[in-house]
C-alpha atoms as a PDB file:
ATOM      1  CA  UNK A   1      16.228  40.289 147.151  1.00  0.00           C
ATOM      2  CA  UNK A   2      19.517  38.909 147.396  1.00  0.00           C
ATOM      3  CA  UNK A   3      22.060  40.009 149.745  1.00  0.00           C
ATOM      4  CA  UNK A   4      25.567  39.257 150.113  1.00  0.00           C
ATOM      5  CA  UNK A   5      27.355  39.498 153.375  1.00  0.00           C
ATOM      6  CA  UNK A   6      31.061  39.571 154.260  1.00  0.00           C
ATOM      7  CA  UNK A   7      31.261  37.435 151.135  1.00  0.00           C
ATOM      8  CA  UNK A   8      34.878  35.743 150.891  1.00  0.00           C
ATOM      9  CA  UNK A   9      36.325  32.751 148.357  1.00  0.00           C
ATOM     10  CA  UNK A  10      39.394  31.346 148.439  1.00  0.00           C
ATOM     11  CA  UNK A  11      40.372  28.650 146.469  1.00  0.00           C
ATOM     12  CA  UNK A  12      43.884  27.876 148.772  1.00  0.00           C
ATOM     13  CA  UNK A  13      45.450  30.238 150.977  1.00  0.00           C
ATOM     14  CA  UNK A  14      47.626  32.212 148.296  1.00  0.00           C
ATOM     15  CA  UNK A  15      44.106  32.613 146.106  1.00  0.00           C
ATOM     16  CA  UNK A  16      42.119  34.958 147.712  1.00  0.00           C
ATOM     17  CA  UNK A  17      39.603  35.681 144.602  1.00  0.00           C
ATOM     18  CA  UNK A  18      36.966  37.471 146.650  1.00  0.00           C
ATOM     19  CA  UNK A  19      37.744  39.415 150.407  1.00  0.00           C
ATOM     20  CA  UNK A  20      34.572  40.697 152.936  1.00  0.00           C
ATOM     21  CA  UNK A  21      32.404  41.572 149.959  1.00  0.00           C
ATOM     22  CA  UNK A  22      28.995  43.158 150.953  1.00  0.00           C
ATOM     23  CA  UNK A  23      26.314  44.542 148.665  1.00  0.00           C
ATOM     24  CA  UNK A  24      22.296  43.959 148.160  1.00  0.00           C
ATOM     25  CA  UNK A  25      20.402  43.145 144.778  1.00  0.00           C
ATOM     26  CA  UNK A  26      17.630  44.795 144.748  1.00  0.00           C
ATOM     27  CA  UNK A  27      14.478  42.721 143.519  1.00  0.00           C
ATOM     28  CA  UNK A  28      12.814  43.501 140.222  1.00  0.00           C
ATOM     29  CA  UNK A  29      16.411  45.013 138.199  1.00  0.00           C
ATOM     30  CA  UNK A  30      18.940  44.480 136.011  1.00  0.00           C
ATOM     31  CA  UNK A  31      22.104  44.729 138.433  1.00  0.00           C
ATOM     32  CA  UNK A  32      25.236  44.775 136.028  1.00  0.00           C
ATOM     33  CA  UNK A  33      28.670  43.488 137.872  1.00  0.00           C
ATOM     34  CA  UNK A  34      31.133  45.393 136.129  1.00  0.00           C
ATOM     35  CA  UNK A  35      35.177  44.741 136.600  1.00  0.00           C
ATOM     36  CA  UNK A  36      38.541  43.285 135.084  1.00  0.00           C
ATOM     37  CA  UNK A  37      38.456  40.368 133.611  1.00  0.00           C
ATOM     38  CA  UNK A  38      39.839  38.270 137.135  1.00  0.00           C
ATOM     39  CA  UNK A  39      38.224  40.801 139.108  1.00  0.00           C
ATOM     40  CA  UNK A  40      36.383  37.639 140.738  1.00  0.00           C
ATOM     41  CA  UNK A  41      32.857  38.564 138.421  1.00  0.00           C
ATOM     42  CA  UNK A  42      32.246  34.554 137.303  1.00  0.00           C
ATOM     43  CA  UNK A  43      33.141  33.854 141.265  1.00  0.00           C
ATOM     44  CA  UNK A  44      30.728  35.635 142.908  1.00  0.00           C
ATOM     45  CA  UNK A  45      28.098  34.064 140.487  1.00  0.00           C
ATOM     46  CA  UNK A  46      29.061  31.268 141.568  1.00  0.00           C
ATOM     47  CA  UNK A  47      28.656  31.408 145.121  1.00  0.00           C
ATOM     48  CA  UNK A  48      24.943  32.642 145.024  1.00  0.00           C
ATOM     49  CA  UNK A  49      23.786  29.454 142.577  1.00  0.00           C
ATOM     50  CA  UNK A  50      25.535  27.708 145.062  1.00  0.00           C
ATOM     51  CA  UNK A  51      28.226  25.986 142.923  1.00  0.00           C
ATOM     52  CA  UNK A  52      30.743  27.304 144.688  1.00  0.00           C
ATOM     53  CA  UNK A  53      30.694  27.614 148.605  1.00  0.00           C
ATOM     54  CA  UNK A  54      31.733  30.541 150.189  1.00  0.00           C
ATOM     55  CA  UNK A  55      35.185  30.355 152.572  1.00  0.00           C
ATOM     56  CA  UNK A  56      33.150  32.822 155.059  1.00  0.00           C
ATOM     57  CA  UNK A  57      30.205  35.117 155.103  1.00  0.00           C
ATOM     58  CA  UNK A  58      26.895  34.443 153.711  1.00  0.00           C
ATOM     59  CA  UNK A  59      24.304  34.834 150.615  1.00  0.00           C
ATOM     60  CA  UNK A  60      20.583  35.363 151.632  1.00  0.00           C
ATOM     61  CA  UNK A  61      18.262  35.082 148.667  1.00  0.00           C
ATOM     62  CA  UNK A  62      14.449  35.957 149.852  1.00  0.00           C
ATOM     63  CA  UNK A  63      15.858  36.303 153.962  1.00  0.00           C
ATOM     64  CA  UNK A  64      16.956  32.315 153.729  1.00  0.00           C
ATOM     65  CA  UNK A  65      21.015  31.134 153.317  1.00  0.00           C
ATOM     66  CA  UNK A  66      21.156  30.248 149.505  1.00  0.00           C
ATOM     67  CA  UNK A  67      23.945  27.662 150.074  1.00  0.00           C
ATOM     68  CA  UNK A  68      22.211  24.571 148.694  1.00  0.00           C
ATOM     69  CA  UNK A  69      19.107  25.667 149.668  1.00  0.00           C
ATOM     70  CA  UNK A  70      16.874  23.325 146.862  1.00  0.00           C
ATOM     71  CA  UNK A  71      13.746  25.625 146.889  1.00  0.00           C
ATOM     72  CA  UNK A  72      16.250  28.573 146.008  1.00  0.00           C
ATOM     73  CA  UNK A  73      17.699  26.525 143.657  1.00  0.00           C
ATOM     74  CA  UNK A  74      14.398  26.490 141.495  1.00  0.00           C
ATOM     75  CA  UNK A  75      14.274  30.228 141.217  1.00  0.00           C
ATOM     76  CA  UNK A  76      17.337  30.214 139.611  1.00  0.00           C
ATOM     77  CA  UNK A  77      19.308  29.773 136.255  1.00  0.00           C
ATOM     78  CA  UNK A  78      22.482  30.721 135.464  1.00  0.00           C
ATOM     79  CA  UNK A  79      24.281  30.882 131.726  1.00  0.00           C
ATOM     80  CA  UNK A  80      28.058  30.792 132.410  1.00  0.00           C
ATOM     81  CA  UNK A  81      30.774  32.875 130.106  1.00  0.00           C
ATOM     82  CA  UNK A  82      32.075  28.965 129.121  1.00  0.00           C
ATOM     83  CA  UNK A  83      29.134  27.151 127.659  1.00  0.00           C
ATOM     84  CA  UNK A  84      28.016  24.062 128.139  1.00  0.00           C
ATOM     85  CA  UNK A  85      25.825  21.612 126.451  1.00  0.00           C
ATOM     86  CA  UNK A  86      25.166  17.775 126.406  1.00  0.00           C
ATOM     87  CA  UNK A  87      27.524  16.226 123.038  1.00  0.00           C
ATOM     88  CA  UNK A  88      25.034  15.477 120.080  1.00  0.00           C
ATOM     89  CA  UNK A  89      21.719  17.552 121.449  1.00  0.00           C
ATOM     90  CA  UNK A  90      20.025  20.045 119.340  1.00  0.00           C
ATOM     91  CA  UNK A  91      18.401  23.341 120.338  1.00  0.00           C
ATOM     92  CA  UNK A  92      15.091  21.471 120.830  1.00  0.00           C
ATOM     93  CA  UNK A  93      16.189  18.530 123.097  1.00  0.00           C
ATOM     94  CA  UNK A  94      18.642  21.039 125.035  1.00  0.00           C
ATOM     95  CA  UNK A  95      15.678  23.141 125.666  1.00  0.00           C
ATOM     96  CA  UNK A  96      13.514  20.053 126.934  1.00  0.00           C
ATOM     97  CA  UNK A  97      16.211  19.083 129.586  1.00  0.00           C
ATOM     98  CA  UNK A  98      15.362  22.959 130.594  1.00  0.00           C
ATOM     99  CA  UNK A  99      12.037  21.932 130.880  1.00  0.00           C
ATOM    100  CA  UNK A 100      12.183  19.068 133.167  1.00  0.00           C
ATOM    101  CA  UNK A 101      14.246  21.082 135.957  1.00  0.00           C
ATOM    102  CA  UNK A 102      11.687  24.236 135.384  1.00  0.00           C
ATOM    103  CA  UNK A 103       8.256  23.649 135.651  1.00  0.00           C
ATOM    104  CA  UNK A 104       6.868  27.163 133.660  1.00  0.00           C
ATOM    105  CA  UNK A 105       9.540  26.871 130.660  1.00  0.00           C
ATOM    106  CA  UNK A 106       8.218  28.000 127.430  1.00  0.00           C
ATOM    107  CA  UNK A 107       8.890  25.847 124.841  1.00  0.00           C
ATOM    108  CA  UNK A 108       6.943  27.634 122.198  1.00  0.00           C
ATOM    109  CA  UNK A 109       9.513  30.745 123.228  1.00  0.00           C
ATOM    110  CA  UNK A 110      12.212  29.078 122.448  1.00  0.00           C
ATOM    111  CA  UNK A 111      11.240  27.598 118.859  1.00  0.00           C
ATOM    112  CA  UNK A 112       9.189  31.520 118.330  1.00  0.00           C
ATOM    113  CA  UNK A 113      12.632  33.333 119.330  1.00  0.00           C
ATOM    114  CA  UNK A 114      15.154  30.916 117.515  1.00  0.00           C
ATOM    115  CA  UNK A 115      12.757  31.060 114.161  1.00  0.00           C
ATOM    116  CA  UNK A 116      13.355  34.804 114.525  1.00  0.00           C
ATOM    117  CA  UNK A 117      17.312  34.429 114.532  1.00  0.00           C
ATOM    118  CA  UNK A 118      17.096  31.871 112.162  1.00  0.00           C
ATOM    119  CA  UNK A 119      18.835  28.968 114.501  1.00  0.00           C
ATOM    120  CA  UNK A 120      17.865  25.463 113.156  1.00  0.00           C
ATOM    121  CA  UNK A 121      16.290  23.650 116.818  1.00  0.00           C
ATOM    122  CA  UNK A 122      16.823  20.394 115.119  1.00  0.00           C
ATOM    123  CA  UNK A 123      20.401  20.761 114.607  1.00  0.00           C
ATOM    124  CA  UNK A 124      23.470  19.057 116.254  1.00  0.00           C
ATOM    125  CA  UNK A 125      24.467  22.599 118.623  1.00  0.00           C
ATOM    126  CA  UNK A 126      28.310  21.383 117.940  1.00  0.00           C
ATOM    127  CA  UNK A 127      27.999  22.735 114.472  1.00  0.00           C
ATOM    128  CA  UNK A 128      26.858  26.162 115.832  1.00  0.00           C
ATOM    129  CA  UNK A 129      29.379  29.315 116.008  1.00  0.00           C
ATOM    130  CA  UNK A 130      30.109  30.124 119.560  1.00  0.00           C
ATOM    131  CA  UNK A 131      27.838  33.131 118.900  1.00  0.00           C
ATOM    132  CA  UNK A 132      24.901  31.308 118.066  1.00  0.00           C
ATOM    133  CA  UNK A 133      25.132  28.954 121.226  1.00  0.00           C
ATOM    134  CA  UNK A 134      25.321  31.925 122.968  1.00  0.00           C
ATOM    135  CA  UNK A 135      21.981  32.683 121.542  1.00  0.00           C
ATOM    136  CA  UNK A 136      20.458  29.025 122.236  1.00  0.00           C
ATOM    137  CA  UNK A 137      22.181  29.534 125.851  1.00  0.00           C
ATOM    138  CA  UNK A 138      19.890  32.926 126.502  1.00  0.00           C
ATOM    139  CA  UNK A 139      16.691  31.626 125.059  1.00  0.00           C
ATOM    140  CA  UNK A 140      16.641  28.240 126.894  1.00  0.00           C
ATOM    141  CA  UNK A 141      17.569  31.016 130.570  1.00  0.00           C
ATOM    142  CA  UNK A 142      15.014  33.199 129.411  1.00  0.00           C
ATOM    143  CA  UNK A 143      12.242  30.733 128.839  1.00  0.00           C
ATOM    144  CA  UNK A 144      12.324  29.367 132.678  1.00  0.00           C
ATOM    145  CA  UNK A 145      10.736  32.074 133.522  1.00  0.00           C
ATOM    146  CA  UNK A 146      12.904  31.725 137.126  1.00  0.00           C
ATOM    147  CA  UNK A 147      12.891  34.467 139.455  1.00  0.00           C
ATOM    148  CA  UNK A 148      16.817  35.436 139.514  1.00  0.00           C
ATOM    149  CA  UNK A 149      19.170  34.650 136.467  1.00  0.00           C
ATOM    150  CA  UNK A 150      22.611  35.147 135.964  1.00  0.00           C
ATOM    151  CA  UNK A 151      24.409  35.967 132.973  1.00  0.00           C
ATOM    152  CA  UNK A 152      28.331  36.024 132.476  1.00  0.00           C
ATOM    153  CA  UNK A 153      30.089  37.437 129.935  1.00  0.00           C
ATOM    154  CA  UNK A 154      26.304  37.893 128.394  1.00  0.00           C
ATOM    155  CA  UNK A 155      26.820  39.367 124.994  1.00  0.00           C
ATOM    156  CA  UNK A 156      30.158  37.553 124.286  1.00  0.00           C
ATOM    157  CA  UNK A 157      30.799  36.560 120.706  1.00  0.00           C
ATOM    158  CA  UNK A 158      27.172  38.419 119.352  1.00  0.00           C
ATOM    159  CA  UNK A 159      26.898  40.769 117.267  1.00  0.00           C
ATOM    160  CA  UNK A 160      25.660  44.156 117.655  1.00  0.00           C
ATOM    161  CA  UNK A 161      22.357  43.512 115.975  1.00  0.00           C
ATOM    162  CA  UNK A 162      21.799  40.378 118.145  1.00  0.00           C
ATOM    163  CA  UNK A 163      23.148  42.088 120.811  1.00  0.00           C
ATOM    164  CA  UNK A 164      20.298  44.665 120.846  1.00  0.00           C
ATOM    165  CA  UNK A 165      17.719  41.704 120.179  1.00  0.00           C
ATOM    166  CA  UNK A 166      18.617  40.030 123.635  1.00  0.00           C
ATOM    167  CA  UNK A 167      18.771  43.238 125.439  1.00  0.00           C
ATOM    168  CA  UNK A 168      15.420  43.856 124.719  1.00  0.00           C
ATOM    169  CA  UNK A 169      14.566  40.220 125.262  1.00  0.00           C
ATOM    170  CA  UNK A 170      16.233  40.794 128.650  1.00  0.00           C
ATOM    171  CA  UNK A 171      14.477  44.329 129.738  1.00  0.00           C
ATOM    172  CA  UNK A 172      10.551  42.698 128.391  1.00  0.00           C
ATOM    173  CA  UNK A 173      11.575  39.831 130.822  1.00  0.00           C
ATOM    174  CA  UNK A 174      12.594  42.142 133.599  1.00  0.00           C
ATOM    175  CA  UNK A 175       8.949  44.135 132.991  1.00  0.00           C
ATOM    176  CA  UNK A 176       6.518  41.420 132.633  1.00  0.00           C
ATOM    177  CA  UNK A 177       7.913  39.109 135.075  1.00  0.00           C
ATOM    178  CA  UNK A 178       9.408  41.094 137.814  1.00  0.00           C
ATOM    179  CA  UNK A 179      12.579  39.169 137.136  1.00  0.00           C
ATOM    180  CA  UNK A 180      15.565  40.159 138.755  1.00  0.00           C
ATOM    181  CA  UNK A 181      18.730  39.898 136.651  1.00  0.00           C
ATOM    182  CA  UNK A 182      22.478  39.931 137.570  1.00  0.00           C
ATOM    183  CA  UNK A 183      24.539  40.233 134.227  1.00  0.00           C
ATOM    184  CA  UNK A 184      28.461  40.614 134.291  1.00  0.00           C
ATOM    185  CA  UNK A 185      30.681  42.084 131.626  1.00  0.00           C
ATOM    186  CA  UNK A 186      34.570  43.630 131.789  1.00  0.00           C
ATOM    187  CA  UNK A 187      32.865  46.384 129.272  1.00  0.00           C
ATOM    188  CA  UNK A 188      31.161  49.123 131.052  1.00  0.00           C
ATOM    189  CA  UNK A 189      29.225  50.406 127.372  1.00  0.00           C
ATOM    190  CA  UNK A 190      27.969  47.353 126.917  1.00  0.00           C
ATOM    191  CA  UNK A 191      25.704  47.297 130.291  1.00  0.00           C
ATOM    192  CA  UNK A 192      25.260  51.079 130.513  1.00  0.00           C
ATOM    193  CA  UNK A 193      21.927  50.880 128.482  1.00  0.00           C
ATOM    194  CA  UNK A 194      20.582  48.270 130.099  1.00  0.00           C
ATOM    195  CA  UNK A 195      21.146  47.881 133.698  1.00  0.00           C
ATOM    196  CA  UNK A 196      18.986  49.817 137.026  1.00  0.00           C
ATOM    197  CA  UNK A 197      22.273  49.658 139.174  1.00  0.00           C
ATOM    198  CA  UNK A 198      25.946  49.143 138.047  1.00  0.00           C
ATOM    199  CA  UNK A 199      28.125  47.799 140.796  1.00  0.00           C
ATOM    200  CA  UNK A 200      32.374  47.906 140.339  1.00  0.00           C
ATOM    201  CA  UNK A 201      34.519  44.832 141.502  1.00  0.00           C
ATOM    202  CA  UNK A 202      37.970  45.357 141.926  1.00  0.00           C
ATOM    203  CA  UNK A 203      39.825  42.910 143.401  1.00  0.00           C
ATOM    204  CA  UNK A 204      37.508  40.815 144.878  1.00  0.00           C
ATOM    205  CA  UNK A 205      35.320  43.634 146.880  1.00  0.00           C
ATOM    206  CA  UNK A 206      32.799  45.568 145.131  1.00  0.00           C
ATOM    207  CA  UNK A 207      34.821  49.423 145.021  1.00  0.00           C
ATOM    208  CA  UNK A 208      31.184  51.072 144.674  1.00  0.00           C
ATOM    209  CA  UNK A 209      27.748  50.764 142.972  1.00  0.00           C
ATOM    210  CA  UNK A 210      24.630  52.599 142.641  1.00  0.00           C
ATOM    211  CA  UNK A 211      21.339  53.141 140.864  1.00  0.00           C
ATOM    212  CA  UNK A 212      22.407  54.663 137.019  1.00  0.00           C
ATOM    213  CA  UNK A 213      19.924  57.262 137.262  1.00  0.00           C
ATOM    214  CA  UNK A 214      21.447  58.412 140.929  1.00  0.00           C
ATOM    215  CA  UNK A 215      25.123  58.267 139.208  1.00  0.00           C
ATOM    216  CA  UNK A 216      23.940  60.456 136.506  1.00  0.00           C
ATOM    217  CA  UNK A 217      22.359  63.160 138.637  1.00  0.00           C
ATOM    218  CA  UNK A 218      24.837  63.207 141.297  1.00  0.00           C
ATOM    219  CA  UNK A 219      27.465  64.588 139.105  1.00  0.00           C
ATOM    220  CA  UNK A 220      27.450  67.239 136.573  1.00  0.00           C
ATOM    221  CA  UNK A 221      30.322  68.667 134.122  1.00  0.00           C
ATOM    222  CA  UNK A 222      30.602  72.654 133.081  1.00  0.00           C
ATOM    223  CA  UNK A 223      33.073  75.190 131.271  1.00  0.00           C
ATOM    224  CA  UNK A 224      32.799  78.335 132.614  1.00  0.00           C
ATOM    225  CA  UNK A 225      34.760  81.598 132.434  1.00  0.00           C
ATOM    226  CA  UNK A 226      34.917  84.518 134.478  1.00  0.00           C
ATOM    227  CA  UNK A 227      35.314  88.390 134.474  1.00  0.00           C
ATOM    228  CA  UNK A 228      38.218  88.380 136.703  1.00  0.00           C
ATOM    229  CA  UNK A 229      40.792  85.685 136.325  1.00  0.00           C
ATOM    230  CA  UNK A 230      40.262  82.344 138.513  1.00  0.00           C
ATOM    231  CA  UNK A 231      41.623  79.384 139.472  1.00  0.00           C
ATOM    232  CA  UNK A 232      40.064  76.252 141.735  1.00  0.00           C
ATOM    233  CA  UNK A 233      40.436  78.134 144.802  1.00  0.00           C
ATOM    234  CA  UNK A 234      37.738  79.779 143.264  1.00  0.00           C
ATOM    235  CA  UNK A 235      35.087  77.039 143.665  1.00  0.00           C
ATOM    236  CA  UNK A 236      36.346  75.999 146.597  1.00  0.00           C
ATOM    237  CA  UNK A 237      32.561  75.808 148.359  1.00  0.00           C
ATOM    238  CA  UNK A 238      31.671  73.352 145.351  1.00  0.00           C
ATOM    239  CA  UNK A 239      32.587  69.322 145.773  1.00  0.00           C
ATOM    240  CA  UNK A 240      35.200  69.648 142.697  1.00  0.00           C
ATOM    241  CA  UNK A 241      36.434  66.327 141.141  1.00  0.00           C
ATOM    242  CA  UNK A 242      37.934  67.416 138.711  1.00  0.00           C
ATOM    243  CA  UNK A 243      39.601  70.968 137.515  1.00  0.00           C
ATOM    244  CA  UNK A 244      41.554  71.813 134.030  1.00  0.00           C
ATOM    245  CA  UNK A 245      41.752  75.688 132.971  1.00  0.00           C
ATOM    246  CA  UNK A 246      42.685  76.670 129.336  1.00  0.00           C
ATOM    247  CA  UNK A 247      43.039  79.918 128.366  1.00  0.00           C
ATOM    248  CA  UNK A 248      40.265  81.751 129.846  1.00  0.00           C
ATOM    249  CA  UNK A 249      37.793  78.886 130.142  1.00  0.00           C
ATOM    250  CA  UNK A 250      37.387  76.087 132.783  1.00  0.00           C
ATOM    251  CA  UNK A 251      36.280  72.425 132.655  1.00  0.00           C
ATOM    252  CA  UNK A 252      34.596  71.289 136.003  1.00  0.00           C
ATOM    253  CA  UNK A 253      33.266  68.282 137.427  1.00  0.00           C
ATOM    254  CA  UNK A 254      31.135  68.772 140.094  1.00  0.00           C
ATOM    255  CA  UNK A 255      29.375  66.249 142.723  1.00  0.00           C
ATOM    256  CA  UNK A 256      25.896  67.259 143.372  1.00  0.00           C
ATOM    257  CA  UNK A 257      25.238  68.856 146.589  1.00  0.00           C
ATOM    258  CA  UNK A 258      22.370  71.539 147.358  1.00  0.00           C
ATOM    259  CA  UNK A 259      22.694  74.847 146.028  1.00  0.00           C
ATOM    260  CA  UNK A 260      26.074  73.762 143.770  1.00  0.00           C
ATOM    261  CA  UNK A 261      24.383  75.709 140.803  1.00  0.00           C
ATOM    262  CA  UNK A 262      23.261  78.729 142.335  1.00  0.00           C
ATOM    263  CA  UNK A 263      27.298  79.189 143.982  1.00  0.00           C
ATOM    264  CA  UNK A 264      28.214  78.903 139.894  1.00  0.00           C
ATOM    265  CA  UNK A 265      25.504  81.192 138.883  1.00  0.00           C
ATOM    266  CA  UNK A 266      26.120  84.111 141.856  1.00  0.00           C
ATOM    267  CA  UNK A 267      29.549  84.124 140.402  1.00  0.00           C
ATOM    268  CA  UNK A 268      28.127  86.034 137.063  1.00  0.00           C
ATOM    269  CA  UNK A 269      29.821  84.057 134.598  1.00  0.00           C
ATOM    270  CA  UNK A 270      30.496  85.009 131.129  1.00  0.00           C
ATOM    271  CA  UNK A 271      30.440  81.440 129.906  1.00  0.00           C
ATOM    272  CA  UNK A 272      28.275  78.781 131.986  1.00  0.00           C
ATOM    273  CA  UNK A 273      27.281  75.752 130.052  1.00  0.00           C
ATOM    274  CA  UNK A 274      26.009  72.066 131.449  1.00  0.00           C
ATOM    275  CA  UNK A 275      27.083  69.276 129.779  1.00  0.00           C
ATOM    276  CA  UNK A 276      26.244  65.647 129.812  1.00  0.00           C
ATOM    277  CA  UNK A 277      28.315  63.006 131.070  1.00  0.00           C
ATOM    278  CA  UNK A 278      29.073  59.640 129.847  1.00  0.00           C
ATOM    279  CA  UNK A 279      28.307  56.779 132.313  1.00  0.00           C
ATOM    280  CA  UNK A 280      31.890  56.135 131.671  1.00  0.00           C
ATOM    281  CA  UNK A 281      33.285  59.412 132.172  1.00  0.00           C
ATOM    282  CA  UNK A 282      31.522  58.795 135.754  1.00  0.00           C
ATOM    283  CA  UNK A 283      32.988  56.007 136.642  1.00  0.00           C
ATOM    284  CA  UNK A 284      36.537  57.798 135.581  1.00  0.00           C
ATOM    285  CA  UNK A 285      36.016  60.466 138.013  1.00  0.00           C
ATOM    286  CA  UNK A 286      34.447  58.752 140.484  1.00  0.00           C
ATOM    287  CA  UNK A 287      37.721  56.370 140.598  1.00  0.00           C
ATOM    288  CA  UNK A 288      40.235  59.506 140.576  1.00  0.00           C
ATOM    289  CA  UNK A 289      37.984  60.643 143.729  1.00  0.00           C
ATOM    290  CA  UNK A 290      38.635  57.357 145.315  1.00  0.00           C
ATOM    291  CA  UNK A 291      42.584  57.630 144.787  1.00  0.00           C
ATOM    292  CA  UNK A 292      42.093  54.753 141.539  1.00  0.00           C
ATOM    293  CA  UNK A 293      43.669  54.861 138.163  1.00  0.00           C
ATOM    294  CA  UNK A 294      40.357  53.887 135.870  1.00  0.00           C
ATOM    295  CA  UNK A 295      42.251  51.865 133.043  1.00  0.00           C
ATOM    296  CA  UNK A 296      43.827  50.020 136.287  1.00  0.00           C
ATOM    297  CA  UNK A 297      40.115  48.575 137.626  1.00  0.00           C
ATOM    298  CA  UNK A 298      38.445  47.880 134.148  1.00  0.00           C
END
């Protein structure tokens, strides 16, 4: 488990990149740091591999400061938005400098995986597309086999087909290997499929997070009408986060609280229909509740 604690960077004192940031990663996930690009995402993944250290407060990986801690160090890897690979090495010997810092890296993984995507390992990587180091980048991470990895930026420069071939890279490594995995991205689609727990950095302090499944059953949308005419006084016992009327038919968004459906139902509605809710439409609402414009954080 990793757990950050009144987490703050600063780089002088006019750059305050991240301020008293405080948030656990659960062990076992895919955690997905959402936020602006500057929002202080590539930061913060910084300061738990211990490349940057923190100005105050504290990361705790397993109970133990993470700070240059070299047994912490070995559980982890990290794959940075802007690459970087020795000048003149191939797939093969990039994946065999892995293997010296990680004693359980699969080598037959890599040349299996990058067979599969047809990437040449014997080729100079400085004649690759940036979208197929990105590729080499994730199968040389994925083949430590290290407890905690970080990817920024993860899916930058793939394609959607590749895209879905590393996600479900990612999610079999998560399963079989109780891996816990902290991917960023300034996209909220692109981790909503993937990820246990979303968190939102705004910034530099993490504006909320929670589990998906928890975000998607705490909050439900409806169109109802009524007999008589209404207006939101009307569901005033509800926890309303949103309320637009047209005609004689109502949007709602609702936060979950007990009985919410019954008060909806003992109203006898004439129209009363659930409907889903986009991850992002969640995090719209959930911002408007907090008094934040959505296309202002991401």
């Amino acid at each position: 488990m990793i757990e950050l604690k009144n987490l703050s960077k600063s780089f002088d004192k006019h750059h305050l990149v991240l301020e008293n940031l405080s948030c656990t990663i659960p062990d076992n996930a895919i955690y997905g740091l959402v936020g602006a690009n500057g929002a202080g995402k590539s930061t913060l993944l910084r300061l738990i591999n211990s490349i940057y250290k923190p100005t105050q407060g504290e990361v705790l990986v397993d109970g133990k400061p993470a700070y240059d801690t070299e047994d912490i160090k070995k559980q982890m890897v990290f794959v940075p938005d802007d690459l970087f690979f020795f000048s003149g090495y191939s797939l093969t010997e990039t994946a065999n400098f892995y293997k010296a810092l990680y004693p359980n890296f699969d080598l037959d993984f890599v040349l299996k995986e990058a067979k599969t995507l047809k990437l040449d390992p014997k080729a100079n990587l400085s004649t690759f597309s940036k979208g197929m180091k990105r590729q080499c980048a994730l199968l040389c991470a994925l083949a430590t086999k290290a407890k905690y990895m970080f990817f920024d930026e993860t899916f930058d420069g793939l394609d959607p087909v590749i895209r879905k071939f590393f996600k479900d890279l990612i999610v079999r490594q998560m399963s079989e290997k109780e891996t816990t995995i902290i991917m960023t991205s300034h996209n909220l689609r692109e981790l909503e499929d993937i990820c246990d727990n979303l968190g939102l950095l705004y910034k530099g302090s993490i504006l909320f997070e929670g589990d998906i499944d928890t975000l998607k059953t705490n909050m439900f949308k409806v169109q109802i009408s009524l007999k008589e005419d209404f207006d939101k006084d009307t569901f005033k016992d509800l926890d309303l986060l949103y309320f637009k009327k047209v005609g004689t038919v109502a949007t709602l968004i609702i936060k979950e609280k007990e009985n919410s459906k019954k008060i909806l139902e003992d109203l006898k509605p004439i129209i009363l229909d659930y409907l889903p809710l986009t991850l992002e439409e969640i995090f719209i609402y959930q911002m408007e509740a907090l008094g934040y414009e959505f296309n202002e954080v991401l």
